[in-house]
C-alpha atoms as a PDB file:
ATOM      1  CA  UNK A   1       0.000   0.000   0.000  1.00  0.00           C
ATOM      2  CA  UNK A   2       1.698   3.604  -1.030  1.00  0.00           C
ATOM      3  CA  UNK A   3       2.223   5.878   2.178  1.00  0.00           C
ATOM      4  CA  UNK A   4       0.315   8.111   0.802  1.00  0.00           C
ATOM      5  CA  UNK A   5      -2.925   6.375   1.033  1.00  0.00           C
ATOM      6  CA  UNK A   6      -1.366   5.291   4.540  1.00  0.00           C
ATOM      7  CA  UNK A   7      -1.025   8.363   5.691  1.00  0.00           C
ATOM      8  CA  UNK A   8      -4.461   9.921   4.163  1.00  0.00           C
ATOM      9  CA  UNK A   9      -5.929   6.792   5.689  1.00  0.00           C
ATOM     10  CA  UNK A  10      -4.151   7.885   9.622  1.00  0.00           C
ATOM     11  CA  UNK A  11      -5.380  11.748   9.028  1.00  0.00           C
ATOM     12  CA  UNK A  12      -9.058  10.590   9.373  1.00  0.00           C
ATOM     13  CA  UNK A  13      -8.680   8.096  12.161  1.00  0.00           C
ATOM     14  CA  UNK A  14      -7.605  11.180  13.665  1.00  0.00           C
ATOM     15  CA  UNK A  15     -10.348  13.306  12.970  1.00  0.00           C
ATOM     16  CA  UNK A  16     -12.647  10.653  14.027  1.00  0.00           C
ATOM     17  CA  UNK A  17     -10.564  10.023  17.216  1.00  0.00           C
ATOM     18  CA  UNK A  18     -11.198  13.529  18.289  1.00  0.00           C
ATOM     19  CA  UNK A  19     -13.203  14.067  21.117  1.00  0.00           C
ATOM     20  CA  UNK A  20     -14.509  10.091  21.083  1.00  0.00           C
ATOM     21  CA  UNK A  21     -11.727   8.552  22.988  1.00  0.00           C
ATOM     22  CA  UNK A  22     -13.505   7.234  25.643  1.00  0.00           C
ATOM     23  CA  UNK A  23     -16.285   6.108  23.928  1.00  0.00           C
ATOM     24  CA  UNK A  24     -13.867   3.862  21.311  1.00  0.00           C
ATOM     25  CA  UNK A  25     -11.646   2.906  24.187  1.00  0.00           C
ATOM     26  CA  UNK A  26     -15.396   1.231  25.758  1.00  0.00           C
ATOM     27  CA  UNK A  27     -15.601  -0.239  22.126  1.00  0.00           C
ATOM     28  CA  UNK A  28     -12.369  -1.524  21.962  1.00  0.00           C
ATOM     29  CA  UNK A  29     -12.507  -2.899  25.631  1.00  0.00           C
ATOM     30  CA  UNK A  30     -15.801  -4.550  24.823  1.00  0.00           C
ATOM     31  CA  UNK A  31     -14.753  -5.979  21.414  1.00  0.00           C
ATOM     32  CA  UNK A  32     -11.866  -8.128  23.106  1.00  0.00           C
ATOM     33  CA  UNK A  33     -14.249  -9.258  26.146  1.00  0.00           C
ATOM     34  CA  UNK A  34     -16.440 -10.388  23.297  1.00  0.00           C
ATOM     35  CA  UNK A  35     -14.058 -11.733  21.789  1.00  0.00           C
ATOM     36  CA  UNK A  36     -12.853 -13.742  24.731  1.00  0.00           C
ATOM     37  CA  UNK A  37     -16.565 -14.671  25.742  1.00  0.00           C
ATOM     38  CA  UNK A  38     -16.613 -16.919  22.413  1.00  0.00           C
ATOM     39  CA  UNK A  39     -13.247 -18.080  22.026  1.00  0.00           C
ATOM     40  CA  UNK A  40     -13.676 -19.514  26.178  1.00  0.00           C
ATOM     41  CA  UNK A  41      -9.726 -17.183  26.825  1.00  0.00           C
ATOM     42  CA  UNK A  42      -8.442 -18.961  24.262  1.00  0.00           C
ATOM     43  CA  UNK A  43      -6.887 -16.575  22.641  1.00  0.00           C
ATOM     44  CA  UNK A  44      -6.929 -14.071  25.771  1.00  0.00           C
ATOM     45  CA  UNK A  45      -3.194 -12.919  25.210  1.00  0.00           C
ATOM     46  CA  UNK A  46      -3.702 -11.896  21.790  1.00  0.00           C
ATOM     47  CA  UNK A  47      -6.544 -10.587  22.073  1.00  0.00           C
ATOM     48  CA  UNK A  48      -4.908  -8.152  24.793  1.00  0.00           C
ATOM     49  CA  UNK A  49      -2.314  -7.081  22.855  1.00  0.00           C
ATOM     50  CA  UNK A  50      -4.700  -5.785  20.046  1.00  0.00           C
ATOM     51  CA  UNK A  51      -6.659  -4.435  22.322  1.00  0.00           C
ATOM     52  CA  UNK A  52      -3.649  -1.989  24.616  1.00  0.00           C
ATOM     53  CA  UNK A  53      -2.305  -1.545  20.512  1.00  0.00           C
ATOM     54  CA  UNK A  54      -5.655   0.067  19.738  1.00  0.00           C
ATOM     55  CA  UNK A  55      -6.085   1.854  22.893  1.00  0.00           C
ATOM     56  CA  UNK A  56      -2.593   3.280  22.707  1.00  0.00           C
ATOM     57  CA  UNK A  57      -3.165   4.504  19.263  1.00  0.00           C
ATOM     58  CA  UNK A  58      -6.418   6.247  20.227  1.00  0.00           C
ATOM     59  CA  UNK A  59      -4.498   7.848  23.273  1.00  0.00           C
ATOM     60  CA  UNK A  60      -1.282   8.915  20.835  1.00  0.00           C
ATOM     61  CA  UNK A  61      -4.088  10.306  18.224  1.00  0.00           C
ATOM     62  CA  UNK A  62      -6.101  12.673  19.522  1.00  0.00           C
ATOM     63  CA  UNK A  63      -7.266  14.089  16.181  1.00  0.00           C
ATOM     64  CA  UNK A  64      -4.407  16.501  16.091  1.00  0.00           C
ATOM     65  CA  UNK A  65      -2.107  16.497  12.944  1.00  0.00           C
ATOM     66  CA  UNK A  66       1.475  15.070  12.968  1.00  0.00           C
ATOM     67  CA  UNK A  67       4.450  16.042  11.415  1.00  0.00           C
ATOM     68  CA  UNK A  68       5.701  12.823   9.343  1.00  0.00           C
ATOM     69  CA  UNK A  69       8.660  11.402  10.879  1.00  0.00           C
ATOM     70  CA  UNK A  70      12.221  12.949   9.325  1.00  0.00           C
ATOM     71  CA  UNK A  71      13.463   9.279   8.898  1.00  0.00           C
ATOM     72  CA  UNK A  72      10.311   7.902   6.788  1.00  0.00           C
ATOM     73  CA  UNK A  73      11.881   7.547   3.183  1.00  0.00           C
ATOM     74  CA  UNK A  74       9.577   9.410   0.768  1.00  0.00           C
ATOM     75  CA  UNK A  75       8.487   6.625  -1.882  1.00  0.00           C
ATOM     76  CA  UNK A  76       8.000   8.337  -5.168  1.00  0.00           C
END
């Protein structure tokens, strides 16, 4: 996938982030517990990690821009 679309793709998870973290942190919680419910734990450690990933990305993205990273190569 071309960073470009990446990055377009990031800008509006941040503009939907904005102002709804706690409300998609409940969703995310309640996805995994879900999740968990049907699977009987089985996958309980997986499911965990996805869910502090997502959590920590709505935390990091609170719908302001960022200023790509100096070290990202450019693809042309």
């Amino acid at each position: 996938m071309p960073v470009g679309i990446i990055d377009d793709l990031k800008g509006k998870a941040q503009g939907l982030i904005q102002g709804n973290e706690e409300a998609i942190k409940n969703g995310i919680e309640k996805a995994g517990d879900f999740i968990d419910e049907k699977t009987g734990g089985k996958f309980a450690g997986q499911v965990d990690s996805v869910q502090n990933a997502a959590s920590d990305f709505v935390a990091k993205n609170d719908g302001e821009p960022q200023a790509p990273v100096a070290d990202e190569p450019k693809q042309p």
